[in-house]
Protein backbone atom coordinates (compact mmCIF):
# COMPACT_ATOMS: atom_id res chain seq x y z
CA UNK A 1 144.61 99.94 221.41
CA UNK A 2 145.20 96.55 220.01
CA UNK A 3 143.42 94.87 216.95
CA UNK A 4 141.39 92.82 219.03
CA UNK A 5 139.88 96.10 220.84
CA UNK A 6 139.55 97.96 217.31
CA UNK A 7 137.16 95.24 216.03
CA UNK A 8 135.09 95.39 219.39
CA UNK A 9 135.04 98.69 219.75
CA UNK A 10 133.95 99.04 215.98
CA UNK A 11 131.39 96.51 216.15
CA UNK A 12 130.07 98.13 219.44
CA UNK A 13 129.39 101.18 217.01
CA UNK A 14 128.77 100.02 214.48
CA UNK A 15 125.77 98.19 215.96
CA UNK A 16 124.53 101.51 218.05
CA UNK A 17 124.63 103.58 214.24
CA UNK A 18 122.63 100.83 212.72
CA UNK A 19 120.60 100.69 215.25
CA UNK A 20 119.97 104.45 215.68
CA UNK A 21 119.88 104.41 211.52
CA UNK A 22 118.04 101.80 211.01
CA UNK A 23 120.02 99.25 208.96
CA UNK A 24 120.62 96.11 210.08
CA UNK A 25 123.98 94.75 208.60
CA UNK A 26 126.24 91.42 209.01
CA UNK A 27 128.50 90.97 211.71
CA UNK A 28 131.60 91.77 209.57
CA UNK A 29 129.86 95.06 207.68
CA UNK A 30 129.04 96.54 211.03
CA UNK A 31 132.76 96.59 212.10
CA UNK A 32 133.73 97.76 208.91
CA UNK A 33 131.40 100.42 209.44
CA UNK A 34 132.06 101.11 213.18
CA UNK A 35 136.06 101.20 212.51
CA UNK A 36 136.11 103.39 209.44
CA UNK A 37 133.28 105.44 211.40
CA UNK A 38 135.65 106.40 213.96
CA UNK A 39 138.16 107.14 211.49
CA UNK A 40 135.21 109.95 210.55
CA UNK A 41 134.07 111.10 213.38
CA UNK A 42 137.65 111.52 214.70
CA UNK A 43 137.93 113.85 211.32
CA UNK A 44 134.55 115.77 212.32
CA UNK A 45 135.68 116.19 215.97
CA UNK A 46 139.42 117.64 214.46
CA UNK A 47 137.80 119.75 212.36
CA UNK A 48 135.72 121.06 214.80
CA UNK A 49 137.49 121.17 218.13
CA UNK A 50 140.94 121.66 216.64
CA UNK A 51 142.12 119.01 218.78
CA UNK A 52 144.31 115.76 217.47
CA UNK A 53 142.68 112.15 217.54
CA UNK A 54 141.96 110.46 220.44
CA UNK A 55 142.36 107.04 220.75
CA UNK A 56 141.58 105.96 223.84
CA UNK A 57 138.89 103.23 225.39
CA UNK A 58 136.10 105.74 226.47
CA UNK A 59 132.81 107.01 226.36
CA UNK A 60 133.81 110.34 224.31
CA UNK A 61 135.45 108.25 222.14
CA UNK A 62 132.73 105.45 221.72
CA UNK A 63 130.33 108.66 221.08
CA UNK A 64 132.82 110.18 218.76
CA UNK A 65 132.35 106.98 216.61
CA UNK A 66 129.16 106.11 216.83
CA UNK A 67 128.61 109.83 214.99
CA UNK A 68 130.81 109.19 212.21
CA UNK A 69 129.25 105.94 211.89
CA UNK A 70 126.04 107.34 211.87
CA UNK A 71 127.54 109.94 209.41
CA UNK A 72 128.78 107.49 207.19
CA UNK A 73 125.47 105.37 207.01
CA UNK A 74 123.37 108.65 205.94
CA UNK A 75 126.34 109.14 203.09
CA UNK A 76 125.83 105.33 202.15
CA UNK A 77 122.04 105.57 202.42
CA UNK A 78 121.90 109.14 200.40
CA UNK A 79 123.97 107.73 197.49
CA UNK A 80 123.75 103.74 197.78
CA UNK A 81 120.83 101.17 197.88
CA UNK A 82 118.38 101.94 200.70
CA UNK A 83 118.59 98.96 203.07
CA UNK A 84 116.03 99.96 205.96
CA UNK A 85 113.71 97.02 207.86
């Protein structure tokens, strides 16, 4: 995938975890959380399928993301500044 489809599909979800979390973060904080969610929940999925990372364009991979996003707001929300609206 190319940059430009890194930051979309880490701002996609970014925005679902946030959503689903409840925060509600700037444009450039949800990407950061999105991408370096899928960087975690590409970790989780290794860990627990034994399979490599994937790094295609698709739904298992959108859904793959939006769990280690959502993992990595509950880790931000357990130890950092409680931002829910």
């Amino acid at each position: 995938m190319g940059l430009l489809s890194w930051i979309i599909f880490g701002a996609l979800a970014g925005w679902v975890a946030g959503l689903i979390m409840g925060y509600r973060n700037g444009c450039c904080l949800t990407i950061v959380v999105g991408i370096v969610g899928s960087f975690i929940g590409g970790i989780i999925m290794q860990l627990v399928t034994g399979r490599g990372f994937n790094f295609g364009f698709d739904l298992r991979s959108f859904l793959v993301a939006v769990v280690g996003s959502i993992v990595l707001l509950a880790i931000v929300g357990a130890f950092g500044r409680r931002r829910y609206h």
